[in-house]
N, C-alpha and C. Protein backbone atom coordinates (compact mmCIF):
# COMPACT_ATOMS: atom_id res chain seq x y z
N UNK A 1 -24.92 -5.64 2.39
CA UNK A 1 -24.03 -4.96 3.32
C UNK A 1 -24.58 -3.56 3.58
N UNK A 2 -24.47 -3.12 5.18
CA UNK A 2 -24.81 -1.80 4.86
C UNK A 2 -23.49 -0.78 5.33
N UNK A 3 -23.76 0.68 4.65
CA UNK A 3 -22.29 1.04 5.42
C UNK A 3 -23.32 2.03 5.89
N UNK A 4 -22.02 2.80 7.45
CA UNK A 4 -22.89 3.77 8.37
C UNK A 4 -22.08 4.65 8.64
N UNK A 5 -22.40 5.70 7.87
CA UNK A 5 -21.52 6.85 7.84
C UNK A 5 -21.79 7.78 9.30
N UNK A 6 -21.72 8.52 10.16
CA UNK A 6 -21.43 9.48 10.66
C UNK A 6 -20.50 10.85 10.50
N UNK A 7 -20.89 11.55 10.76
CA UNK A 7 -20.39 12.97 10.84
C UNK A 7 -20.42 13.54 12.32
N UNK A 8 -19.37 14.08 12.80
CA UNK A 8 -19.49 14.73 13.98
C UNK A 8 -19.20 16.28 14.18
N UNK A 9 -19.67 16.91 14.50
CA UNK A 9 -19.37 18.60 15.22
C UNK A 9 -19.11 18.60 16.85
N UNK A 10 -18.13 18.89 16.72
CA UNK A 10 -17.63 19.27 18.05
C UNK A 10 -17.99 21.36 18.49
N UNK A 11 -18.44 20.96 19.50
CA UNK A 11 -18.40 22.60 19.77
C UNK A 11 -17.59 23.80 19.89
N UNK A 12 -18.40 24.75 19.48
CA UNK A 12 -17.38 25.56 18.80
C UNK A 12 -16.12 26.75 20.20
N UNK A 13 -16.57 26.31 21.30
CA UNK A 13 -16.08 27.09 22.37
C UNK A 13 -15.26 26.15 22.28
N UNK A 14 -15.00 24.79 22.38
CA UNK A 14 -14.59 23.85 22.83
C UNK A 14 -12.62 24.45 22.64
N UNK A 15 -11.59 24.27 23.81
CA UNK A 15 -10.60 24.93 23.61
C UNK A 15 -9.54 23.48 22.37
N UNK A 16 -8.69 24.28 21.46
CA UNK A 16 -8.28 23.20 20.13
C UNK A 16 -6.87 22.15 20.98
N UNK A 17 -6.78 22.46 22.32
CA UNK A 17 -6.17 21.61 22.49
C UNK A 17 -7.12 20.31 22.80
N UNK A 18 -8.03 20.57 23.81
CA UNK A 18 -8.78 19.81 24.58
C UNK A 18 -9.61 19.30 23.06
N UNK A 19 -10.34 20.00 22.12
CA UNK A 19 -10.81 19.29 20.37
C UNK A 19 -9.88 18.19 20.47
N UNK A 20 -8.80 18.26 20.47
CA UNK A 20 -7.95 17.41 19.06
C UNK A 20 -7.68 16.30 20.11
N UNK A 21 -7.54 16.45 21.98
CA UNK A 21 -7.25 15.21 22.96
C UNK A 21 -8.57 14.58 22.58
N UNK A 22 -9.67 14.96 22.61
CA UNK A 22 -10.97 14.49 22.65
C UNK A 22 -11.53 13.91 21.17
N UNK A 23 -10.88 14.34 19.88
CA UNK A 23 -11.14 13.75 18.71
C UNK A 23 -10.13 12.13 18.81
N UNK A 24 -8.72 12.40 19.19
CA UNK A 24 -8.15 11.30 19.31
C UNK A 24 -8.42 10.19 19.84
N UNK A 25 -9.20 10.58 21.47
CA UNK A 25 -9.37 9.11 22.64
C UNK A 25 -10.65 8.80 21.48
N UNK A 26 -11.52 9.53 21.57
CA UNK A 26 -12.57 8.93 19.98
C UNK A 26 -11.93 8.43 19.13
N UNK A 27 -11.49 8.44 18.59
CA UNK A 27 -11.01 7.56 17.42
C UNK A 27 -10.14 6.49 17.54
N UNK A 28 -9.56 6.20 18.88
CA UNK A 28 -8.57 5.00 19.60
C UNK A 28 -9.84 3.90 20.01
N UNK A 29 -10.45 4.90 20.71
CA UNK A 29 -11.70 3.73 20.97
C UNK A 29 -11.93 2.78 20.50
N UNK A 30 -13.07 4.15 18.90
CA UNK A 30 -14.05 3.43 18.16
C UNK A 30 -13.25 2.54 17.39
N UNK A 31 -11.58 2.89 16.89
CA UNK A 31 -11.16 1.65 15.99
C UNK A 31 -10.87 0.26 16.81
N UNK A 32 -10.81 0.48 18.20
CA UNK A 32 -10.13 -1.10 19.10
C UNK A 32 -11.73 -1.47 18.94
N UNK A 33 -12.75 -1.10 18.52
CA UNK A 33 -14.52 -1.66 18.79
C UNK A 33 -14.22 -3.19 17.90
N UNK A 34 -13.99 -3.20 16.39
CA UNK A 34 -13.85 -4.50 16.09
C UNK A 34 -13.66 -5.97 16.98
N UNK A 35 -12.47 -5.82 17.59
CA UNK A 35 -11.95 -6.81 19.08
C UNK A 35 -12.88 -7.32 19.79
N UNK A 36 -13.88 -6.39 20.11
CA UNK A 36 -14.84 -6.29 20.61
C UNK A 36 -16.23 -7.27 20.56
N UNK A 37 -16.23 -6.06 19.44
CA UNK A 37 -17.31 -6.70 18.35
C UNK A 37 -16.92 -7.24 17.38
N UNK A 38 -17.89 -8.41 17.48
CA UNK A 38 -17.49 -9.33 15.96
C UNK A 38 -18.07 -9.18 14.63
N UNK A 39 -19.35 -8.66 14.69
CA UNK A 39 -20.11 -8.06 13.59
C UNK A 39 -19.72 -6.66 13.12
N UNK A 40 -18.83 -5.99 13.18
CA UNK A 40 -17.99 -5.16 12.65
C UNK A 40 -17.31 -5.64 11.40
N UNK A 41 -17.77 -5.36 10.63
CA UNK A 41 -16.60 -6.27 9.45
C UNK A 41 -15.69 -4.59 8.52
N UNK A 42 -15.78 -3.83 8.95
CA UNK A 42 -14.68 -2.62 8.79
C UNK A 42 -15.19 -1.51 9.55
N UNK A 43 -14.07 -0.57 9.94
CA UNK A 43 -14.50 0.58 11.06
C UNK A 43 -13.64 1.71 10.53
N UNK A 44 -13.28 2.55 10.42
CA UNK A 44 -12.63 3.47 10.41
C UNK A 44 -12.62 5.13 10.87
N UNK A 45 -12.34 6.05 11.69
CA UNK A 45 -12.78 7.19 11.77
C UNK A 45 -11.67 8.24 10.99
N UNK A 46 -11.77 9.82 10.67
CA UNK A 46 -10.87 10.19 9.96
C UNK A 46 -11.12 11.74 11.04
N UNK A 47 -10.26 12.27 11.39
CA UNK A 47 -10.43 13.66 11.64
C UNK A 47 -10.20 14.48 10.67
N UNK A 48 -11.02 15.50 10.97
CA UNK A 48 -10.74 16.73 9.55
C UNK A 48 -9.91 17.52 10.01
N UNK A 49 -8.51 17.80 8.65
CA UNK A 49 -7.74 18.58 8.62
C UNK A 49 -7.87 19.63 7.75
N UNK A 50 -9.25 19.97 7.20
CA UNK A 50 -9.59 20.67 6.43
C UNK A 50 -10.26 21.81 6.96
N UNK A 51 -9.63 22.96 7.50
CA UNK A 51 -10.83 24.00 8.58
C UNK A 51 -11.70 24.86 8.02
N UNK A 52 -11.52 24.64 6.49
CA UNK A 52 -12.55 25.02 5.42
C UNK A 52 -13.96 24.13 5.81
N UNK A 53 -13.45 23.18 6.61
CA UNK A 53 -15.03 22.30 6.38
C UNK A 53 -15.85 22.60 7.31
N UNK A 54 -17.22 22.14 7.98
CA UNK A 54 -17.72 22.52 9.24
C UNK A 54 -17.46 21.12 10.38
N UNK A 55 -17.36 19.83 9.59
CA UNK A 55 -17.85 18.75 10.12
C UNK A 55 -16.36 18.14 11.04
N UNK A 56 -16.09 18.17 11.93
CA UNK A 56 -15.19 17.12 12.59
C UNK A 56 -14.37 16.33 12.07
N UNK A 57 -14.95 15.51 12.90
CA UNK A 57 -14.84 14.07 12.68
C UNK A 57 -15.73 13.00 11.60
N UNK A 58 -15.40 12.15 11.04
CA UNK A 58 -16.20 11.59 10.08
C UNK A 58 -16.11 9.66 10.73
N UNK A 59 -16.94 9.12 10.90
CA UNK A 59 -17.03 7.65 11.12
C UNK A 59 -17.80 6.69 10.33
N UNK A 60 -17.02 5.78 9.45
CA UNK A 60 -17.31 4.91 8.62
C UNK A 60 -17.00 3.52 9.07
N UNK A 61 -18.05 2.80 8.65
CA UNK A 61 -18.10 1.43 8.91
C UNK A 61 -18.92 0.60 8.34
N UNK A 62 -18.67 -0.42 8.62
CA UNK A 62 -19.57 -1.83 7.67
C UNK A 62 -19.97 -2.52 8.45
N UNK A 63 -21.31 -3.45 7.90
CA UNK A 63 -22.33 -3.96 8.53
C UNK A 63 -22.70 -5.08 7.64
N UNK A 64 -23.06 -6.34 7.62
CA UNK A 64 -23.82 -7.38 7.30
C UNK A 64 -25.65 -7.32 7.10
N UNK A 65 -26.12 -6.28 8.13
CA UNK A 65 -27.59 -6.01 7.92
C UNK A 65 -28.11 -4.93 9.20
N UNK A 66 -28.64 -4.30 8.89
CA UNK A 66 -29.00 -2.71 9.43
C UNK A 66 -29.40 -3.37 10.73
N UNK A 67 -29.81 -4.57 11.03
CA UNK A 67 -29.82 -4.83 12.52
C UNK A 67 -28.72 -5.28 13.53
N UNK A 68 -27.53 -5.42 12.80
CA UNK A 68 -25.90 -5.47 13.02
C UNK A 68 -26.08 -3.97 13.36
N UNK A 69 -26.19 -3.18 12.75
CA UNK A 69 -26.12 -1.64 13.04
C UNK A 69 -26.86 -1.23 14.49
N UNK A 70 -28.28 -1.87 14.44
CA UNK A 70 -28.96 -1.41 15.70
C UNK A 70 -28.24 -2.01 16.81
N UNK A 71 -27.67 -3.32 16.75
CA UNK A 71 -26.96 -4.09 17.92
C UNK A 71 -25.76 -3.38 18.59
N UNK A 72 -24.94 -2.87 17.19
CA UNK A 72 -23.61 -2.24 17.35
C UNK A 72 -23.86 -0.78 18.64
N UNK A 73 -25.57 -0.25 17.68
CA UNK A 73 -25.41 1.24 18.74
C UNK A 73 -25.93 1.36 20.07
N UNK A 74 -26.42 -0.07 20.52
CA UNK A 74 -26.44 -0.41 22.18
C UNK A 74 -25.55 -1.31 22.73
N UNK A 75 -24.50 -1.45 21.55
CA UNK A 75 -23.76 -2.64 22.77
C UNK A 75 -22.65 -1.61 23.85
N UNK A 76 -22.59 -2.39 24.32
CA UNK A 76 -21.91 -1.55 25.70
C UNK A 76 -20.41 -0.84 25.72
N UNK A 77 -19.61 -1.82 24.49
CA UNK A 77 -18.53 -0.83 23.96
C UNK A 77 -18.41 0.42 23.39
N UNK A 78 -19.38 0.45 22.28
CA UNK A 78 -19.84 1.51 21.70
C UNK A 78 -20.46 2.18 22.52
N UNK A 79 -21.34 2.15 23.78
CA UNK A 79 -21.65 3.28 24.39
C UNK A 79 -20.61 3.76 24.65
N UNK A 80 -19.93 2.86 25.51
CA UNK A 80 -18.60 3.60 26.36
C UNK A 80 -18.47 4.59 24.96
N UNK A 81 -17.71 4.09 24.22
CA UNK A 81 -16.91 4.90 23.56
C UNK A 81 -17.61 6.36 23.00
N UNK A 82 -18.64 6.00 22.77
CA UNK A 82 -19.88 7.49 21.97
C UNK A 82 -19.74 8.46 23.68
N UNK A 83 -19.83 7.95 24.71
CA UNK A 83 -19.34 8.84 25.75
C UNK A 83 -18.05 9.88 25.94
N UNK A 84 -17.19 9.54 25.41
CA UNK A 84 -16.69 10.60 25.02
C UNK A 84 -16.81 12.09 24.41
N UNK A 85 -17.39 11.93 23.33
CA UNK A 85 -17.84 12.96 22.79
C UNK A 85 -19.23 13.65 23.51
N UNK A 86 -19.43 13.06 24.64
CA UNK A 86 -20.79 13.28 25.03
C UNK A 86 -20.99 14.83 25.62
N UNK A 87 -19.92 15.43 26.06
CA UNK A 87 -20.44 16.69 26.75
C UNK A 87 -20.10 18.11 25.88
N UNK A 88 -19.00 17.12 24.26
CA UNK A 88 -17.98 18.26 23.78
C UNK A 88 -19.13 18.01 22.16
N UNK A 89 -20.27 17.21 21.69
CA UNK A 89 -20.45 16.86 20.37
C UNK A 89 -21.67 18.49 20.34
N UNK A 90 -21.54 19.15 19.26
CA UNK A 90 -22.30 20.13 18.98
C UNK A 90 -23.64 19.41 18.21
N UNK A 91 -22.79 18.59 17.04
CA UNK A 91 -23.89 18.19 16.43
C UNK A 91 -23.29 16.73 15.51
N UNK A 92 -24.83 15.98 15.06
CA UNK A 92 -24.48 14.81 14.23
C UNK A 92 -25.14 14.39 13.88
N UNK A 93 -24.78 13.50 12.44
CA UNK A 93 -25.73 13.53 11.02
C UNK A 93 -25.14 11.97 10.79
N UNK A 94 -26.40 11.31 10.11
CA UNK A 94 -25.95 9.46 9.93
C UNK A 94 -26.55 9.39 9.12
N UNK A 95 -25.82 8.64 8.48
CA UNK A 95 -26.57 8.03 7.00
C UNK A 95 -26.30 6.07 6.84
N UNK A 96 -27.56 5.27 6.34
CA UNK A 96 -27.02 3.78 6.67
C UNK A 96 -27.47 3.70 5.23
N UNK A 97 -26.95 3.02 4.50
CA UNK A 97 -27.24 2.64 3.30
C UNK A 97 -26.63 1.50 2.77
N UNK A 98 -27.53 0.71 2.12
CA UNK A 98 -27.12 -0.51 1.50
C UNK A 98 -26.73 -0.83 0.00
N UNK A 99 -25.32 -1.97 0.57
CA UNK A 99 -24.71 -1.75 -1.04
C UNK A 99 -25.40 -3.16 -1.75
């Protein structure tokens, strides 16, 4: 199995109403992606309520084999949805690792 962590930064001008509309439609998305996709076998995203931290948003999920992973990050749902964050993401960090 592999899991595929993400981390997101949203920018820092970005105004905290328009952050938190734009962390949400992200995270409505990416969790309806399962439906979607069938090789999803868990998804979850978490927003940070911690403003001690630097990082956003956090996105966790599971995979059957790191090429489930490559499929997942061109299929056409998941673009849609990574479009969102597309004009507001400062920065982002991935990690895939197998259990």
């Amino acid at each position: 199995m592999i899991k595929h962590i993400v981390l997101f930064k949203l920018k820092e001008d970005l105004p905290a109403q328009e952050k938190l509309q734009v962390m949400n439609s992200f995270k409505k998305a990416i969790e309806l992606l399962p439906a979607k996709i069938p090789f999803i076998r868990a998804i979850e995203v978490g927003l940070n309520s911690n403003p001690a931290e630097s990082w956003d948003i956090a996105l966790y999920s599971e995979f059957d084999t790191l090429d489930d992973v490559k499929a997942y990050s061109v299929h056409p749902d998941h673009v849609e949805a990574a479009k969102i964050l597309a004009n507001v993401k400062e920065n982002r960090s991935c990690v895939d690792y197998e259990v």
